[in-house]
Protein backbone atom coordinates (compact mmCIF):
# COMPACT_ATOMS: atom_id res chain seq x y z
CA UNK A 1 121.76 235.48 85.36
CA UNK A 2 121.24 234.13 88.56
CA UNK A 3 121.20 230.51 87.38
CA UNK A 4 124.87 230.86 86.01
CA UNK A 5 126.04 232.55 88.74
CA UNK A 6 124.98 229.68 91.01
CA UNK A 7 126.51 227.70 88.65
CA UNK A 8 129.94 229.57 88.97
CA UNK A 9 129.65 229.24 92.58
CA UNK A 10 129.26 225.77 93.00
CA UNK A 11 131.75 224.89 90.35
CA UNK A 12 134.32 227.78 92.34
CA UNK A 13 134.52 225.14 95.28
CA UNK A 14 134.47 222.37 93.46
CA UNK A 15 138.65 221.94 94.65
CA UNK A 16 138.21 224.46 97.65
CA UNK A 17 142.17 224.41 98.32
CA UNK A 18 142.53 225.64 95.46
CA UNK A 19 140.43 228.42 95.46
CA UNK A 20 141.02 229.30 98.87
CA UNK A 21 144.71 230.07 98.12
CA UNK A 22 143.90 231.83 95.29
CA UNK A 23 141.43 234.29 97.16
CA UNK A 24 144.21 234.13 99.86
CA UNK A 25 147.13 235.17 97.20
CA UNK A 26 145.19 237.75 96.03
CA UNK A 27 143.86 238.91 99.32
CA UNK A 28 147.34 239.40 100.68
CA UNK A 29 148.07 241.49 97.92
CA UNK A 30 145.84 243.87 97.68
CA UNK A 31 146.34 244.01 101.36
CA UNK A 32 150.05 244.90 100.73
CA UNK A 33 149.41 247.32 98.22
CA UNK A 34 146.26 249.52 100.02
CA UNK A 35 148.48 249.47 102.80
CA UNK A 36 151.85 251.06 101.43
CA UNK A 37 149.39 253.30 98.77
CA UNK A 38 148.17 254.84 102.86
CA UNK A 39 151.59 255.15 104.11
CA UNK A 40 152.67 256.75 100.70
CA UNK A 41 149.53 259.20 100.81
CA UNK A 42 150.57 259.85 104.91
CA UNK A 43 154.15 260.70 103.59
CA UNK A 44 152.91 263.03 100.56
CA UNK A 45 150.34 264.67 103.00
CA UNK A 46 152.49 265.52 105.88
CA UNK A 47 155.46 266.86 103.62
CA UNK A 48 152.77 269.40 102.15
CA UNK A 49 151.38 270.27 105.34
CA UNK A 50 154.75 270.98 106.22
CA UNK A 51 155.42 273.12 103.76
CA UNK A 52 152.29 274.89 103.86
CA UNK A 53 152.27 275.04 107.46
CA UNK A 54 155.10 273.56 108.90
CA UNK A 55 157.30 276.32 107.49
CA UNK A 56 154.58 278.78 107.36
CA UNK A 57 155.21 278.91 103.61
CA UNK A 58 151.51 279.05 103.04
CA UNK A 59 149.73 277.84 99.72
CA UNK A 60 151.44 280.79 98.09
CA UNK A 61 154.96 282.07 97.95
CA UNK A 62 155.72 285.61 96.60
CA UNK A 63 159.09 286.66 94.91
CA UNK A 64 160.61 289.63 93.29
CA UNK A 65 160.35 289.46 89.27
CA UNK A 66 163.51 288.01 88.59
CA UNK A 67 164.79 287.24 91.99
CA UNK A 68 167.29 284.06 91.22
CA UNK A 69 168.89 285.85 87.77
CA UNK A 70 172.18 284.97 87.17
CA UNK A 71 174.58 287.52 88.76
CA UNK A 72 171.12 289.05 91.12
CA UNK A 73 172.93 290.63 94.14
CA UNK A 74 170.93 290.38 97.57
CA UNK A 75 169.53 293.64 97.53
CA UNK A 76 167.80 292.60 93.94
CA UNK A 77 166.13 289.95 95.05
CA UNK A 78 164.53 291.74 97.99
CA UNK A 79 161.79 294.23 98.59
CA UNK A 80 162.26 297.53 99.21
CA UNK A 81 160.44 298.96 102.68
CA UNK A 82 157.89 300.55 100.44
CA UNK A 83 157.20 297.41 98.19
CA UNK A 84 156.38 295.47 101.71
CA UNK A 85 154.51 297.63 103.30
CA UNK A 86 152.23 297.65 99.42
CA UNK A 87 152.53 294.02 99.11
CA UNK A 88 151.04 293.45 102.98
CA UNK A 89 148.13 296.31 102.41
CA UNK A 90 147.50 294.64 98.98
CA UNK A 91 147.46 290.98 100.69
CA UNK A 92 145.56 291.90 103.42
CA UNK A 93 142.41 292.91 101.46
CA UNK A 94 141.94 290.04 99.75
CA UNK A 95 139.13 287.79 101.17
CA UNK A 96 140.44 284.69 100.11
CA UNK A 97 143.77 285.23 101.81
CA UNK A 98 143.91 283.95 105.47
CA UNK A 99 147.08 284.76 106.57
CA UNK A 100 150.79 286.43 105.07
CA UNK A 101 154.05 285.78 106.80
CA UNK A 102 156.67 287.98 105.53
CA UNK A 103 160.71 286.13 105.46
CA UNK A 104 164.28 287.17 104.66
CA UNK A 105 167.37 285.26 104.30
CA UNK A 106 170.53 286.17 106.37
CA UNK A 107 173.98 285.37 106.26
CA UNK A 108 175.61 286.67 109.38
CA UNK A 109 178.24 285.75 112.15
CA UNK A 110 177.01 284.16 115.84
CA UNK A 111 179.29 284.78 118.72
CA UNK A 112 179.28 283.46 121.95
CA UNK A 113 181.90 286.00 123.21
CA UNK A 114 184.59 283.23 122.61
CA UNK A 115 184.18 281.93 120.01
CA UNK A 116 182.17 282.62 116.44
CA UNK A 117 180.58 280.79 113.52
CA UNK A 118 179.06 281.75 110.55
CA UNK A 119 175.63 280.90 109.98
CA UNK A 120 172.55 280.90 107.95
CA UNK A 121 169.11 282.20 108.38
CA UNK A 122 165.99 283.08 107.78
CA UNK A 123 163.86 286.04 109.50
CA UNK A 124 160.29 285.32 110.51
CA UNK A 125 156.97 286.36 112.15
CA UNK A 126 156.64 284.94 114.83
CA UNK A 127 153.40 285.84 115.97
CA UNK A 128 152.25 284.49 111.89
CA UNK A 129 154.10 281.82 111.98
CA UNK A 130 152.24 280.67 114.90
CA UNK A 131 149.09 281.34 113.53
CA UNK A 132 149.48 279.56 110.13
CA UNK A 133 150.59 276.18 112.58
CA UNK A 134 147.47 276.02 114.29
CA UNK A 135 145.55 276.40 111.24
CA UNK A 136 147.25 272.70 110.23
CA UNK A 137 145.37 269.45 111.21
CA UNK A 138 146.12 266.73 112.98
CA UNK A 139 149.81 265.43 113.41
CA UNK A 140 151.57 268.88 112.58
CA UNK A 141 148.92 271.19 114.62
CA UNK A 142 150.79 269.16 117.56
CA UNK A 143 153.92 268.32 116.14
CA UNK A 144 157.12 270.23 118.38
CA UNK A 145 160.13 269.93 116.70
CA UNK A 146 162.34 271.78 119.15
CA UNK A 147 163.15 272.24 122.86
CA UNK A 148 162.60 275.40 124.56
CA UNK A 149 160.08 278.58 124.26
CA UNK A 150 158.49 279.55 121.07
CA UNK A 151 159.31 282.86 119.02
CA UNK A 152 157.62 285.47 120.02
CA UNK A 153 156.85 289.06 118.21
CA UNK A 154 156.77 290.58 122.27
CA UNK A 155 160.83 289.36 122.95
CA UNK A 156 162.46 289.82 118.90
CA UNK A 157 165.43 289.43 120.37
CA UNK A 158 165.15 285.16 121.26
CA UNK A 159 166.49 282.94 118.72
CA UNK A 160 166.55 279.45 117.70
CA UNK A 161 169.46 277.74 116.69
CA UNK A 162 170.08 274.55 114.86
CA UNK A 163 171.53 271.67 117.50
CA UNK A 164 174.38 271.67 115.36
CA UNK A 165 175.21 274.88 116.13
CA UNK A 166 174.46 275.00 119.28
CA UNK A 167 177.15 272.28 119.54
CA UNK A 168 179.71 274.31 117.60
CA UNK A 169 179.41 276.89 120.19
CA UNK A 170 178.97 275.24 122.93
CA UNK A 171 175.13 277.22 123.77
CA UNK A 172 172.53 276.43 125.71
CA UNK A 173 168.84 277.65 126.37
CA UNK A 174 169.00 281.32 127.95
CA UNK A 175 172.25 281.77 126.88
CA UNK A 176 173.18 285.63 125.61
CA UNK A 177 175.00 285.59 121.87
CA UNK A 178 175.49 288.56 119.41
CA UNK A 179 174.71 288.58 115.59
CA UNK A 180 176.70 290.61 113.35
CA UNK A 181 176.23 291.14 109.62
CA UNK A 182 175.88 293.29 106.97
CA UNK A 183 172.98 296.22 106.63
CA UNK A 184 171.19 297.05 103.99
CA UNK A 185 173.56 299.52 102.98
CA UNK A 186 176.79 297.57 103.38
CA UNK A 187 177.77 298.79 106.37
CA UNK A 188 178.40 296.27 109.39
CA UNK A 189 175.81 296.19 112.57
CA UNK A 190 175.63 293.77 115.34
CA UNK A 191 172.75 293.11 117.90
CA UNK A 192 172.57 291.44 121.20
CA UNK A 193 170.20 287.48 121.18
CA UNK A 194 168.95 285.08 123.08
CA UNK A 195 169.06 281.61 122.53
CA UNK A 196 164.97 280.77 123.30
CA UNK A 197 164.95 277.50 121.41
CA UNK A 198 166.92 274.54 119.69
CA UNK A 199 165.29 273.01 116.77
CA UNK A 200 166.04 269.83 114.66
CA UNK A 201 167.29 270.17 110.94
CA UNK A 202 168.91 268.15 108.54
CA UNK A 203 170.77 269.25 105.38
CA UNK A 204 174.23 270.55 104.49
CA UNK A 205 173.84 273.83 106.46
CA UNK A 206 172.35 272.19 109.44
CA UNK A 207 175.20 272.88 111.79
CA UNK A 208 174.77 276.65 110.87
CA UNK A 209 170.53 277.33 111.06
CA UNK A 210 169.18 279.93 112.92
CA UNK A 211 165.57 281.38 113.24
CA UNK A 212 165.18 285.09 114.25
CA UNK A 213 162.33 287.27 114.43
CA UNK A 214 162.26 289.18 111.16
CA UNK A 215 161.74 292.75 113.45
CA UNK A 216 165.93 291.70 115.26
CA UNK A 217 166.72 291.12 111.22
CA UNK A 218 165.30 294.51 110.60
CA UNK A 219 167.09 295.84 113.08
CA UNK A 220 169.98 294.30 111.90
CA UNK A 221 169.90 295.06 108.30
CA UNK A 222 168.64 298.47 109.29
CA UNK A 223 166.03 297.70 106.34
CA UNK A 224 162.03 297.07 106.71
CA UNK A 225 162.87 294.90 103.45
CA UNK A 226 161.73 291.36 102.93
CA UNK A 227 162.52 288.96 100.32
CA UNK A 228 159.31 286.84 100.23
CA UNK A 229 155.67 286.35 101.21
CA UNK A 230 154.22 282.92 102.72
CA UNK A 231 150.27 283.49 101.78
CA UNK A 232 148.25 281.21 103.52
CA UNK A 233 144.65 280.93 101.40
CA UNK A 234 141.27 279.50 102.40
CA UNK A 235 140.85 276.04 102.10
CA UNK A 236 139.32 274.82 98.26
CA UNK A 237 140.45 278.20 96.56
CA UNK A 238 142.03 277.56 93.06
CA UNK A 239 145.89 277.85 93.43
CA UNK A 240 146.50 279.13 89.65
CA UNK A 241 143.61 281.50 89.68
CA UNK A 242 144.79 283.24 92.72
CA UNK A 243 148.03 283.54 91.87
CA UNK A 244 147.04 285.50 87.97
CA UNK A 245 144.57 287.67 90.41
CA UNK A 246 147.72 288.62 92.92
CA UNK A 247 150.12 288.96 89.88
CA UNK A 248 147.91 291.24 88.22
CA UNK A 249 146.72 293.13 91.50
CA UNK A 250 149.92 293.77 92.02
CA UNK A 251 151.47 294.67 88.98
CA UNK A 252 148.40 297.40 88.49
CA UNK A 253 150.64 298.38 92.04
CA UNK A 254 154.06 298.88 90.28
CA UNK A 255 155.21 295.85 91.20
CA UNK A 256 156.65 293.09 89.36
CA UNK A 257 156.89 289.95 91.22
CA UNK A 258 156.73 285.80 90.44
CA UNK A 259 154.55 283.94 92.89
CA UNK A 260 154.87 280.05 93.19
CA UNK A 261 152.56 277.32 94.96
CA UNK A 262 153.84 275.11 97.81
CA UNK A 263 154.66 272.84 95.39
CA UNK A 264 156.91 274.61 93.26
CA UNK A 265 158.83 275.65 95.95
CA UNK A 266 159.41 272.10 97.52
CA UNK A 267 161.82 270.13 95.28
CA UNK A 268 162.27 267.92 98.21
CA UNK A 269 158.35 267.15 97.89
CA UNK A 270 158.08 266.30 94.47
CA UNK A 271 161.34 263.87 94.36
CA UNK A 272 159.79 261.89 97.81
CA UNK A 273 156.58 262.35 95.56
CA UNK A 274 158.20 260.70 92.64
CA UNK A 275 160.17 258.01 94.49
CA UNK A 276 157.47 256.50 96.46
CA UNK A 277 155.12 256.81 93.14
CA UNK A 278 157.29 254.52 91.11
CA UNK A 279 157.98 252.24 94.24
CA UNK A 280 154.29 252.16 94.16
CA UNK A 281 153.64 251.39 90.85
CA UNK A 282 156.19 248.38 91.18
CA UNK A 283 154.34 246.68 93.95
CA UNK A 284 151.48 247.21 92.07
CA UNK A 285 152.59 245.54 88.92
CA UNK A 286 154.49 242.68 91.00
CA UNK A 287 151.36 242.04 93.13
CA UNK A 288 149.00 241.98 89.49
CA UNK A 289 151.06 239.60 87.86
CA UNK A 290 151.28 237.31 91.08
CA UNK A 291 146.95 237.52 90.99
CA UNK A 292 146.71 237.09 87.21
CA UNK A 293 149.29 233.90 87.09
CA UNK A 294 147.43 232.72 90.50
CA UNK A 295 143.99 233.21 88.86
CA UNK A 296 145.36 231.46 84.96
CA UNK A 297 146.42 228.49 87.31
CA UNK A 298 143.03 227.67 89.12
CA UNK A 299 141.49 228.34 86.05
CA UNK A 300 143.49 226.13 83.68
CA UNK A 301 143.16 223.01 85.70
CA UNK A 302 139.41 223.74 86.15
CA UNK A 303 139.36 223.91 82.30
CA UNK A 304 141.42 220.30 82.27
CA UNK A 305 139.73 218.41 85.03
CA UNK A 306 135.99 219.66 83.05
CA UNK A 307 136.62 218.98 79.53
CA UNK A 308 134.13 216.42 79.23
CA UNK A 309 131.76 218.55 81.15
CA UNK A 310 132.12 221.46 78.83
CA UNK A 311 131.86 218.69 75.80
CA UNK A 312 128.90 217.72 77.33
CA UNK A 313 127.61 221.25 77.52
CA UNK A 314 128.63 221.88 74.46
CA UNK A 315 126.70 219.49 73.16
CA UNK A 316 123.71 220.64 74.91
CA UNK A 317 123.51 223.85 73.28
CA UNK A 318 125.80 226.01 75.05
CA UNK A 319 128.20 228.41 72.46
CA UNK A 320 131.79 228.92 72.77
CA UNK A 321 130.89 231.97 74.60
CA UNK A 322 129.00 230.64 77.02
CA UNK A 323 131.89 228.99 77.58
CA UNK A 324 133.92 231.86 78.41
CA UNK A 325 131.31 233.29 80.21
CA UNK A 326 130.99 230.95 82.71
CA UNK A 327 134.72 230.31 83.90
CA UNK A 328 135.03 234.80 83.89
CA UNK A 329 132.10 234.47 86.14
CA UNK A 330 134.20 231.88 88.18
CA UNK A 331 137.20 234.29 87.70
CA UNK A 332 135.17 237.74 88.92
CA UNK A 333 134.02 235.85 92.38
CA UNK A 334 137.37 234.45 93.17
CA UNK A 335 138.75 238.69 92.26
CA UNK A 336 135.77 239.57 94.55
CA UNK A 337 136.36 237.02 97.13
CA UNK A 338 140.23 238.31 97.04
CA UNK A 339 139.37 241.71 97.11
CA UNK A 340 136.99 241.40 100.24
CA UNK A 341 139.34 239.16 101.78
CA UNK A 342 142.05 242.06 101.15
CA UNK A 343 139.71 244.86 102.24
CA UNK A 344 139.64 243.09 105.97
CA UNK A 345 143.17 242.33 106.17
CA UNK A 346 143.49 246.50 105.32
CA UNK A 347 141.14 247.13 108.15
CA UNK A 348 142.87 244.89 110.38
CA UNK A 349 146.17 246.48 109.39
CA UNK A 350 145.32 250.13 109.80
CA UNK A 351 143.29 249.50 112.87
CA UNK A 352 146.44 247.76 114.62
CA UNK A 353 148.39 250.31 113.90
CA UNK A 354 146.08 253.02 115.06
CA UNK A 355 146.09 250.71 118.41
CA UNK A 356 149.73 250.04 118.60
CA UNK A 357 150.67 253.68 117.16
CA UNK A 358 154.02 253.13 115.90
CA UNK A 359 156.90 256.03 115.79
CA UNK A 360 159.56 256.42 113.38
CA UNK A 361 161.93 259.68 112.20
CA UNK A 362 161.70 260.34 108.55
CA UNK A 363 164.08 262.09 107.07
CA UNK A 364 164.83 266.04 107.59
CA UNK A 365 163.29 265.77 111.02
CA UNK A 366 165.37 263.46 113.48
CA UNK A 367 162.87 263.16 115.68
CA UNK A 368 160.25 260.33 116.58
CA UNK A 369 156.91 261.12 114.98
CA UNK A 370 153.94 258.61 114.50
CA UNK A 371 153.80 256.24 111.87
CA UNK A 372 150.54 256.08 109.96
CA UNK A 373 148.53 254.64 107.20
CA UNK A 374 145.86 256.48 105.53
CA UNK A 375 142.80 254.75 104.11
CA UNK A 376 142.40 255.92 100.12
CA UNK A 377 138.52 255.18 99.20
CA UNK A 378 139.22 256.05 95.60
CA UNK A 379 142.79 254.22 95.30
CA UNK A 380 140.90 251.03 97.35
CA UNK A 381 138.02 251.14 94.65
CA UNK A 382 140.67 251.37 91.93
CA UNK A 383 142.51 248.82 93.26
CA UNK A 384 139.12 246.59 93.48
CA UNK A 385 138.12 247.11 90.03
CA UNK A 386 141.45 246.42 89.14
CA UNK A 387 141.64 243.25 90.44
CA UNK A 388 138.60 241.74 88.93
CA UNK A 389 139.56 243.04 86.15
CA UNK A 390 142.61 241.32 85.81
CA UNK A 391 141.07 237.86 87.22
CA UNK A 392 138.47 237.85 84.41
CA UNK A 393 140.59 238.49 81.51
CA UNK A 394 142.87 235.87 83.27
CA UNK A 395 140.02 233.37 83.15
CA UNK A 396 139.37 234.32 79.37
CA UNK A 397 143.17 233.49 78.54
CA UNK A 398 143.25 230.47 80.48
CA UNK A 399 139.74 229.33 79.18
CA UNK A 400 139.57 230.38 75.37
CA UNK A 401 141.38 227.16 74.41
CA UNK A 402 138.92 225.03 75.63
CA UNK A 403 135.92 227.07 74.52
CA UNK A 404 137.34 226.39 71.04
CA UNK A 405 137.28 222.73 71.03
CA UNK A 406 135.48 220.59 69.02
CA UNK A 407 132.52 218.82 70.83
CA UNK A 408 133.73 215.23 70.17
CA UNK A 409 137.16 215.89 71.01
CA UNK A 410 136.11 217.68 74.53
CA UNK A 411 133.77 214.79 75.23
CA UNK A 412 136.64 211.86 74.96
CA UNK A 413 138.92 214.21 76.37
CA UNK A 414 140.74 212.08 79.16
């Protein structure tokens, strides 16, 4: 084996130009593609971290049974005070659950004392919220995404508000405002806020977003209600298994409810997810075909400017699929010589950007965050194999024509 690799080597740099644009055609390529497959993997991480913690939505999400039926009022999508204080107790004794951060929507009216808006909502715990953050790694565990003080469970009454409506109203940081909706009842109820924070949001209600301590929600709806559970879990735990032990746990408590995974519950994940897949799998295909016609071409004029020498092979004993055998070697070193070529040029790129740390703002953020590639060990290996692949069935196409030649007409071949 070693004789006909040495063999394939030798005859490899036989026209070194050649060759060397060849390794460098495919080198760049798999470059290209390793390096968009890490930025893809960097987007499709950091939108599920911030879902998971980001949002505080946790690995988990629990519903009422039935909680988006056509015609479901409000009140029939959320929990009664007695089904949330069950579901916490029930949550809170299970070992593989690290954290549960209780939400509610609200639809209510901010007033400045001037002027009003309506707005949108969504109660939180602070004091979890927090919590389920720092939990995060890297970017997001230091990622601030608005100006001013954090929530806090000690002052429920501070509120963030959405810059856009901060700009319909004309607010600023410390300013005193007063939320008014409806109760749990129906009846109307107003309390007195403080703007603590302004956060960036994107989206068609993103001149009307507010964050509120679910306790001032409480206080507004006059309820101890809440309309859905972020459960964070312990890292490695089986998604689908814990969610048929926490459906059944708590059905055994009277209580029907649906319970999705991170997921599920981000439609904006999965479409980014989607997008970037296919985009992926079209640079892939473009950059295969560019090898494979790269790899046909060195190969076929090797196979013209050595007819004679196969001939004369030929002639010495060596079988058609020796033939073969030989120019798929020559095929597999130029793939490897690519590929290692490539694997550099992937270290070089990720390292410079890791040095030069880029910023960008993606989209439902408007704000500068760093821009980063991720190295993918399995996705670089599958790439690899891919590659050779693809250069020695190349060199089989391109070389099958001449392995079938007769001896005599290979040997006055001119």
């Amino acid at each position: 084996m070693m004789l006909w690799l040495t063999i394939a080597c030798r005859n490899l740099f036989r026209n070194h130009r050649r060759s060397l644009f060849t390794i460098l055609a495919i080198g760049f390529g798999f470059a290209g593609v390793t390096l968009f497959s890490g930025f893809v993997h960097y987007i499709s991480s950091s939108l599920r971290d911030m879902q998971i913690y980001g949002r505080a939505g946790g690995h988990l999400t629990v519903l009422k049974k039935n909680w988006n039926a056509p015609g479901a009022i409000e009140e029939e999508a959320s929990f009664t005070d007695e089904e949330t204080a069950l579901i916490e107790k029930v949550l809170a004794e299970e070992p593989n659950v690290v954290a549960v951060s209780p939400g509610t929507g609200l639809s209510a009216i901010l007033s400045n004392g001037e002027a009003s808006s309506i707005c949108y909502g969504f109660g939180i715990s602070p004091s979890t919220v927090e919590r389920i953050r720092n939990t995060a790694r890297g970017l997001l565990g230091e990622f601030r995404y608005y100006e001013g003080d954090p929530l806090s469970d000690e002052k429920s009454y501070g509120i963030g508000i959405s810059r856009g409506l901060r700009r319909a109203l004309d607010l600023k940081l410390g300013d005193s405002v007063v939320l008014a909706g409806p109760t749990a009842d129906g009846q109307f109820n107003a309390v007195d806020c403080e703007v603590l924070q302004i956060f960036e949001t994107t989206g068609d209600q993103s001149d009307r977003s507010l964050l509120v301590p679910i306790e001032h929600v409480r206080r507004l709806r006059n309820s101890y209600g809440a309309q859905q559970f972020g459960v964070l879990l312990r890292e490695g735990v089986s998604l689908p298994d814990m969610r048929k032990q926490l459906t059944d746990r708590l059905a055994a408590e009277g209580i029907q409810v649906e319970i999705f995974t991170w997921e599920e519950m981000s439609h904006f994940y999965r479409r980014v997810r989607d997008m970037f897949n296919v985009i992926n799998r079209f640079n892939l295909v473009i950059v295969l075909v560019i090898a494979g016609m790269s790899v046909i071409n060195t190969i076929g004029m090797a196979v013209m400017e050595r007819t004679r020498e196969i001939g004369t092979l030929r002639a010495l004993g060596l079988k058609p699929r020796g033939v073969l055998v030989l120019f798929a070697l020559e095929s597999a070193l130029i793939g490897l010589c690519g590929t290692g070529l490539g694997v550099l040029l992937l270290l070089a790129g990720w390292l410079g950007m890791d040095i030069a740390k880029p910023t960008w703002i993606p989209p439902q953020i408007n704000v500068e965050v760093p821009l980063q590639v991720h190295l993918v060990p399995e996705y670089i290996v599958l790439c690899a194999v891919g590659v050779v692949t693809l250069a020695v069935l190349a060199a089989l196409i391109a070389s099958r024509r001449a392995a079938r030649m007769e001896v005599v007409d290979a040997l006055g071949h001119s």
